[in-house]
C-alpha atoms as a PDB file:
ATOM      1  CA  UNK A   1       0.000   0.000   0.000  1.00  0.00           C
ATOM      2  CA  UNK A   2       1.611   3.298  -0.933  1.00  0.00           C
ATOM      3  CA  UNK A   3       2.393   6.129   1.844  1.00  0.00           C
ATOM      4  CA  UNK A   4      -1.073   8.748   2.191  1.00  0.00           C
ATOM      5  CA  UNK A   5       0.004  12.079  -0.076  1.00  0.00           C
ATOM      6  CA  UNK A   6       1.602  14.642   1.983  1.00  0.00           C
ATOM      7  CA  UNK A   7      -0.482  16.575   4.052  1.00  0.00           C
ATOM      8  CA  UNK A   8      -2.966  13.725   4.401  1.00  0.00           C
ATOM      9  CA  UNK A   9      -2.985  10.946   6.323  1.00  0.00           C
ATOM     10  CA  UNK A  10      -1.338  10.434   9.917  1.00  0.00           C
ATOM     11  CA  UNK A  11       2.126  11.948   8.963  1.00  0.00           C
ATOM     12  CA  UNK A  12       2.936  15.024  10.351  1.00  0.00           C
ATOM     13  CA  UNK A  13       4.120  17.594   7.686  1.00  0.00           C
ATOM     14  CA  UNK A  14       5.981  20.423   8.942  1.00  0.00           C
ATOM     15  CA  UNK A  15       5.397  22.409   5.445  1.00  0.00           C
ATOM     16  CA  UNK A  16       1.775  21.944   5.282  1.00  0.00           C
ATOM     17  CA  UNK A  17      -0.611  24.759   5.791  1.00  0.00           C
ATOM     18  CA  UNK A  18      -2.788  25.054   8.503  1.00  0.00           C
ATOM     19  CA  UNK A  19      -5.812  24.280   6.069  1.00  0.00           C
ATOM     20  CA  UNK A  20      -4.398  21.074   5.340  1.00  0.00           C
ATOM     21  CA  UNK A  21      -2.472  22.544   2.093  1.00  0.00           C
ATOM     22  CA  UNK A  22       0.709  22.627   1.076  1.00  0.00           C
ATOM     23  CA  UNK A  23       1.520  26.619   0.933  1.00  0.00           C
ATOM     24  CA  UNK A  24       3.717  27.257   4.157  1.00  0.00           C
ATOM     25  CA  UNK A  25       2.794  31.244   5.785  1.00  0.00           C
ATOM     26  CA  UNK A  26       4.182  33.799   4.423  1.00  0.00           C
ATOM     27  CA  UNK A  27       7.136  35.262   6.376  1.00  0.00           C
ATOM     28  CA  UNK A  28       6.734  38.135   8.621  1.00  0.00           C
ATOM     29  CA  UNK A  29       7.095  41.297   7.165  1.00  0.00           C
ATOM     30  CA  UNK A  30      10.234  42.923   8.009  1.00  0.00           C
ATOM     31  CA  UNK A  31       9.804  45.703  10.293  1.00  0.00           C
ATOM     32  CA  UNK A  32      11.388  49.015   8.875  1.00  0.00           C
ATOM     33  CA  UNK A  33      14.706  49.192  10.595  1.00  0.00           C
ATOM     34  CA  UNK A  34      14.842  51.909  13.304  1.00  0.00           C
ATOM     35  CA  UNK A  35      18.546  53.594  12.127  1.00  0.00           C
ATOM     36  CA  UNK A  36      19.332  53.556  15.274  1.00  0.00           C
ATOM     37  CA  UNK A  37      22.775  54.979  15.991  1.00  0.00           C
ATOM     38  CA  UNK A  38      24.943  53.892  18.640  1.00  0.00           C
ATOM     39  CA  UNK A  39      27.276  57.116  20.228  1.00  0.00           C
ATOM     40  CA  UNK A  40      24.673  59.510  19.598  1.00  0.00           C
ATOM     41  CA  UNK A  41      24.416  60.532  23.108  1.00  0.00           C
ATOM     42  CA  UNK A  42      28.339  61.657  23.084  1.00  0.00           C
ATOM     43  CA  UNK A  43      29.310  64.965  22.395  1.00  0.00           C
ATOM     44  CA  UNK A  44      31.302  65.701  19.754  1.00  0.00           C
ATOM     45  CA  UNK A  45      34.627  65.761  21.591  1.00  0.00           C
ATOM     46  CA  UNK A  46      35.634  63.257  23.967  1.00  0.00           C
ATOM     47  CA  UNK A  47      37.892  63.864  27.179  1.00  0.00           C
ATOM     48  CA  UNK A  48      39.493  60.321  27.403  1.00  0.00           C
ATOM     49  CA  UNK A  49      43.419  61.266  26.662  1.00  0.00           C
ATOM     50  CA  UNK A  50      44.939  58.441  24.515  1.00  0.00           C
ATOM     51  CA  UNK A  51      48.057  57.859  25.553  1.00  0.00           C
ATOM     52  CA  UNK A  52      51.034  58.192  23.094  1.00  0.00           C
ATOM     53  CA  UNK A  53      51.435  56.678  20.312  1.00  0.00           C
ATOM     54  CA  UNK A  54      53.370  55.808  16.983  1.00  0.00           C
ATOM     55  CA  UNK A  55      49.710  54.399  14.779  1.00  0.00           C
ATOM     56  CA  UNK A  56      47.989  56.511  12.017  1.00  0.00           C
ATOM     57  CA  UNK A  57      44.595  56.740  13.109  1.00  0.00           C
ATOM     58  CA  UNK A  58      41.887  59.430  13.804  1.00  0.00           C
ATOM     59  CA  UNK A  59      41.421  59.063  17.753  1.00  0.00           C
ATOM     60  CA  UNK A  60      38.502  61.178  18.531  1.00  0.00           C
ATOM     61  CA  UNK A  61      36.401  59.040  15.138  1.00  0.00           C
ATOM     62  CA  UNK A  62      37.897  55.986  17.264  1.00  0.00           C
ATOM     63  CA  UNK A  63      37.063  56.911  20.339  1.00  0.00           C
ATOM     64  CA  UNK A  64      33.199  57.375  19.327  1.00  0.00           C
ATOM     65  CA  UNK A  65      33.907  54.176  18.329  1.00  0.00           C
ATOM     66  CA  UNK A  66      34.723  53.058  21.222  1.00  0.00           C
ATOM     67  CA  UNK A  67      32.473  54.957  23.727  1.00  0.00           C
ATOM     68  CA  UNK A  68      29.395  54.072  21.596  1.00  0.00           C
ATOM     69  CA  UNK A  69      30.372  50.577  21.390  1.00  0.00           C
ATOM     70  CA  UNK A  70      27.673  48.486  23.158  1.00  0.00           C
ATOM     71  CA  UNK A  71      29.054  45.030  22.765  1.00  0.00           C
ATOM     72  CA  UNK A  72      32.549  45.893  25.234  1.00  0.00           C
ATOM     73  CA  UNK A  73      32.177  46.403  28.838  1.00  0.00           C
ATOM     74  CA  UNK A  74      33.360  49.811  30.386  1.00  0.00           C
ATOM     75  CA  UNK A  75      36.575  47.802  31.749  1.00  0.00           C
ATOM     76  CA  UNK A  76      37.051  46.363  28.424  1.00  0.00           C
ATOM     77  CA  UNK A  77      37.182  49.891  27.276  1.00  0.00           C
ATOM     78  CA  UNK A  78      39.507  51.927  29.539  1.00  0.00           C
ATOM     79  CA  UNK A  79      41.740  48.459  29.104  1.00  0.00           C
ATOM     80  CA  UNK A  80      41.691  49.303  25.045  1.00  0.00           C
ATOM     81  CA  UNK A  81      42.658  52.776  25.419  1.00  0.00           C
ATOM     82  CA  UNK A  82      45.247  52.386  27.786  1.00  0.00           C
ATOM     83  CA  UNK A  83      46.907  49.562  25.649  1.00  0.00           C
ATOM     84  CA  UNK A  84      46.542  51.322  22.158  1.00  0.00           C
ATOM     85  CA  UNK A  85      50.686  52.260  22.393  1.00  0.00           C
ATOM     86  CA  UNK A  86      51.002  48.468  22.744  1.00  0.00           C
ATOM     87  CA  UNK A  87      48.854  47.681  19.451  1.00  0.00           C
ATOM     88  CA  UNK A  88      49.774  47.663  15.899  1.00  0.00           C
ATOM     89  CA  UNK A  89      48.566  49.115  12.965  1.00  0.00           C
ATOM     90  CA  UNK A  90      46.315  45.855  11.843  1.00  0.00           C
ATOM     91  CA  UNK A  91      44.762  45.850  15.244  1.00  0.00           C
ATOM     92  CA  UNK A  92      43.628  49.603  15.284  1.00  0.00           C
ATOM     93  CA  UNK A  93      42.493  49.072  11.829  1.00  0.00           C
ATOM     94  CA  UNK A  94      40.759  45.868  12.636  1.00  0.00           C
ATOM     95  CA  UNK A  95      38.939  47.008  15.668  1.00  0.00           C
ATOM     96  CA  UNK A  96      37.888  50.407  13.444  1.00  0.00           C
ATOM     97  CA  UNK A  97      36.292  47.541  11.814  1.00  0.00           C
ATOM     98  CA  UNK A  98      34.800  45.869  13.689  1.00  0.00           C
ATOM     99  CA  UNK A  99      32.974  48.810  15.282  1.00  0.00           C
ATOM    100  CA  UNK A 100      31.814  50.392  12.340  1.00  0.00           C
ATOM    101  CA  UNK A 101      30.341  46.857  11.568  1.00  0.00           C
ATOM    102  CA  UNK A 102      28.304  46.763  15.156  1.00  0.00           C
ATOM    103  CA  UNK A 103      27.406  50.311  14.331  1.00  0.00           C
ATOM    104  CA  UNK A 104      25.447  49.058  11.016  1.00  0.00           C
ATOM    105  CA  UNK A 105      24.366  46.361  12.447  1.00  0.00           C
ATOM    106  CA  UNK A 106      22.615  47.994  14.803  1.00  0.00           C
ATOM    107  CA  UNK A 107      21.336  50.223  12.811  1.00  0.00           C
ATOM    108  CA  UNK A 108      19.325  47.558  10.579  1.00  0.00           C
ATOM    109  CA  UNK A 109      17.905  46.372  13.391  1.00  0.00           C
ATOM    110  CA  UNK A 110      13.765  46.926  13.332  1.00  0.00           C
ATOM    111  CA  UNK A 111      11.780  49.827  15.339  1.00  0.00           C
ATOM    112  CA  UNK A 112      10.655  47.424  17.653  1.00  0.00           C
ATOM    113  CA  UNK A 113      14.517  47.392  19.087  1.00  0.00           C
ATOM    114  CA  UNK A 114      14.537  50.895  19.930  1.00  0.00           C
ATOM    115  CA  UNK A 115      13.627  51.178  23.438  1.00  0.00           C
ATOM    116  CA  UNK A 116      15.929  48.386  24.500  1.00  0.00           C
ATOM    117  CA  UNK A 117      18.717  50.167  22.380  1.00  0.00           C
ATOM    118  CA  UNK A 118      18.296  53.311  23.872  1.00  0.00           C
ATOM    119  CA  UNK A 119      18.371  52.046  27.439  1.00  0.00           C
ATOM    120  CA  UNK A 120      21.697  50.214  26.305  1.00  0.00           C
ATOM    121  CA  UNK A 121      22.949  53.461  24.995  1.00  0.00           C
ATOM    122  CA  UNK A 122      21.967  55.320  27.898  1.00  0.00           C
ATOM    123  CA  UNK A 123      23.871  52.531  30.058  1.00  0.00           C
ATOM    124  CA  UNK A 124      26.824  52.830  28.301  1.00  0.00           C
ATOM    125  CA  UNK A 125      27.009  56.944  28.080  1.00  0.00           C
ATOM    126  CA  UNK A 126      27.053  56.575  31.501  1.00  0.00           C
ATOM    127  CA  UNK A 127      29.882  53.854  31.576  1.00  0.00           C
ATOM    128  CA  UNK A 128      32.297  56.002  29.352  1.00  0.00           C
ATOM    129  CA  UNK A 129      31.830  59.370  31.492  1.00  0.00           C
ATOM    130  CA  UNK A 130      33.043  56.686  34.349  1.00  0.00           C
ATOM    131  CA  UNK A 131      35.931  56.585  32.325  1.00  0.00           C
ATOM    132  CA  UNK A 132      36.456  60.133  31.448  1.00  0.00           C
ATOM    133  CA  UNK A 133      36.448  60.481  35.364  1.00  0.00           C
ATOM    134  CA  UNK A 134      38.459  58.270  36.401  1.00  0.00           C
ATOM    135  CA  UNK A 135      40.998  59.245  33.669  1.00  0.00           C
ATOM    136  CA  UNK A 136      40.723  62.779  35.113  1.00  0.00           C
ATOM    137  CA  UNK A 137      40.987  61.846  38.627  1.00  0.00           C
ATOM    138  CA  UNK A 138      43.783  59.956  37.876  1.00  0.00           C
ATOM    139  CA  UNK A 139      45.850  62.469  35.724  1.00  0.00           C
ATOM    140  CA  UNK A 140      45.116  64.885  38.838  1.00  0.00           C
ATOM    141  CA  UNK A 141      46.567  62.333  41.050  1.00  0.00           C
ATOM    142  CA  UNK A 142      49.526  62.107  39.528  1.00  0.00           C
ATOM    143  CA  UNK A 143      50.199  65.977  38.756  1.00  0.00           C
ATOM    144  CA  UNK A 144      49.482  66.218  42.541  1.00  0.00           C
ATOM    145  CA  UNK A 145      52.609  63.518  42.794  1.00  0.00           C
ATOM    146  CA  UNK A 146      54.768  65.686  40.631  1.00  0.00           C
ATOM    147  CA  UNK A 147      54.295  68.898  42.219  1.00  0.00           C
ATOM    148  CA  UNK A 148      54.840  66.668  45.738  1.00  0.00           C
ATOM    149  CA  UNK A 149      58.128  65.313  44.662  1.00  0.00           C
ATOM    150  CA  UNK A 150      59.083  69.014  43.290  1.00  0.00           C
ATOM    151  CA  UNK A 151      58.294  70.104  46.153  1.00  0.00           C
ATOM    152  CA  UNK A 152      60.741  67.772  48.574  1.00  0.00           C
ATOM    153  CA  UNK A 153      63.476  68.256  45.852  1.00  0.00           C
ATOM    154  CA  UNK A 154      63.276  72.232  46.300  1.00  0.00           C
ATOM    155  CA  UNK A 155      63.050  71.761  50.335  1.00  0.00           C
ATOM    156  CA  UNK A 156      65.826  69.658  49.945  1.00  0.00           C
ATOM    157  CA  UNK A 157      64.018  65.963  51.087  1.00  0.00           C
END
């Protein structure tokens, strides 16, 4: 006895309509992508000093980059600027790349996205002007340290 035809019969088709034909739904329609743009709460320049350097890049276009990136943590962050002097070229370049790529990507994401994206923005605003801070606070700290140890040199201790 040959098998039922698909669709009929006790055999489970996955690809069979819900009326028992063989049409599968249609696929949702894609929602129209909310161009959402990560770094848009930064101002246009940043206070994070990057330390010297011998690479060819722009560092404030990286640094937006950076600050607007929502896939690092804030650690991850300060540890990337205070290690560009240690990269090379290819890895600048490469992580230029790969941040313009997140950028796009999250802009093609659909309208439905944007309120989770904006609280993710929001969050990480707020983690880079940790790091503006604490680079301040710490570049304070040590001019403090300077002036301290000019200080015993002139006093003669």
């Amino acid at each position: 006895m040959p098998p039922p035809p698909p669709g009929q019969g006790g055999a489970f088709d996955p690809m069979a309509a819900p009326d028992g034909g063989q049409t599968p739904p249609p696929p949702p329609k894609p929602s129209k992508p909310a161009n959402f743009q990560l770094g848009a709460l930064l101002p246009p320049q940043l206070k994070v000093k990057v330390p010297p350097h011998n690479l060819q890049f722009e560092e404030q276009y990286f640094l937006h980059l950076l600050a607007g990136s929502i896939s690092l943590t804030r650690d991850e962050k300060a540890r990337i600027v205070e290690s560009i002097p240690k990269l090379k070229q290819t890895q600048v370049d490469e992580l230029i790349r790969i941040f313009e790529e997140e950028r796009r990507k999250f802009a093609e994401l659909g309208e439905e996205h944007i309120p989770q994206l904006e609280k993710l923005a929001k969050q990480h605003f707020e983690d880079w002007v940790d790091i503006e801070v604490k680079q301040q606070q710490t570049s304070q700290a040590d001019d403090d340290k300077k002036k301290a140890e000019e200080l015993r040199k002139q006093l003669g201790l």
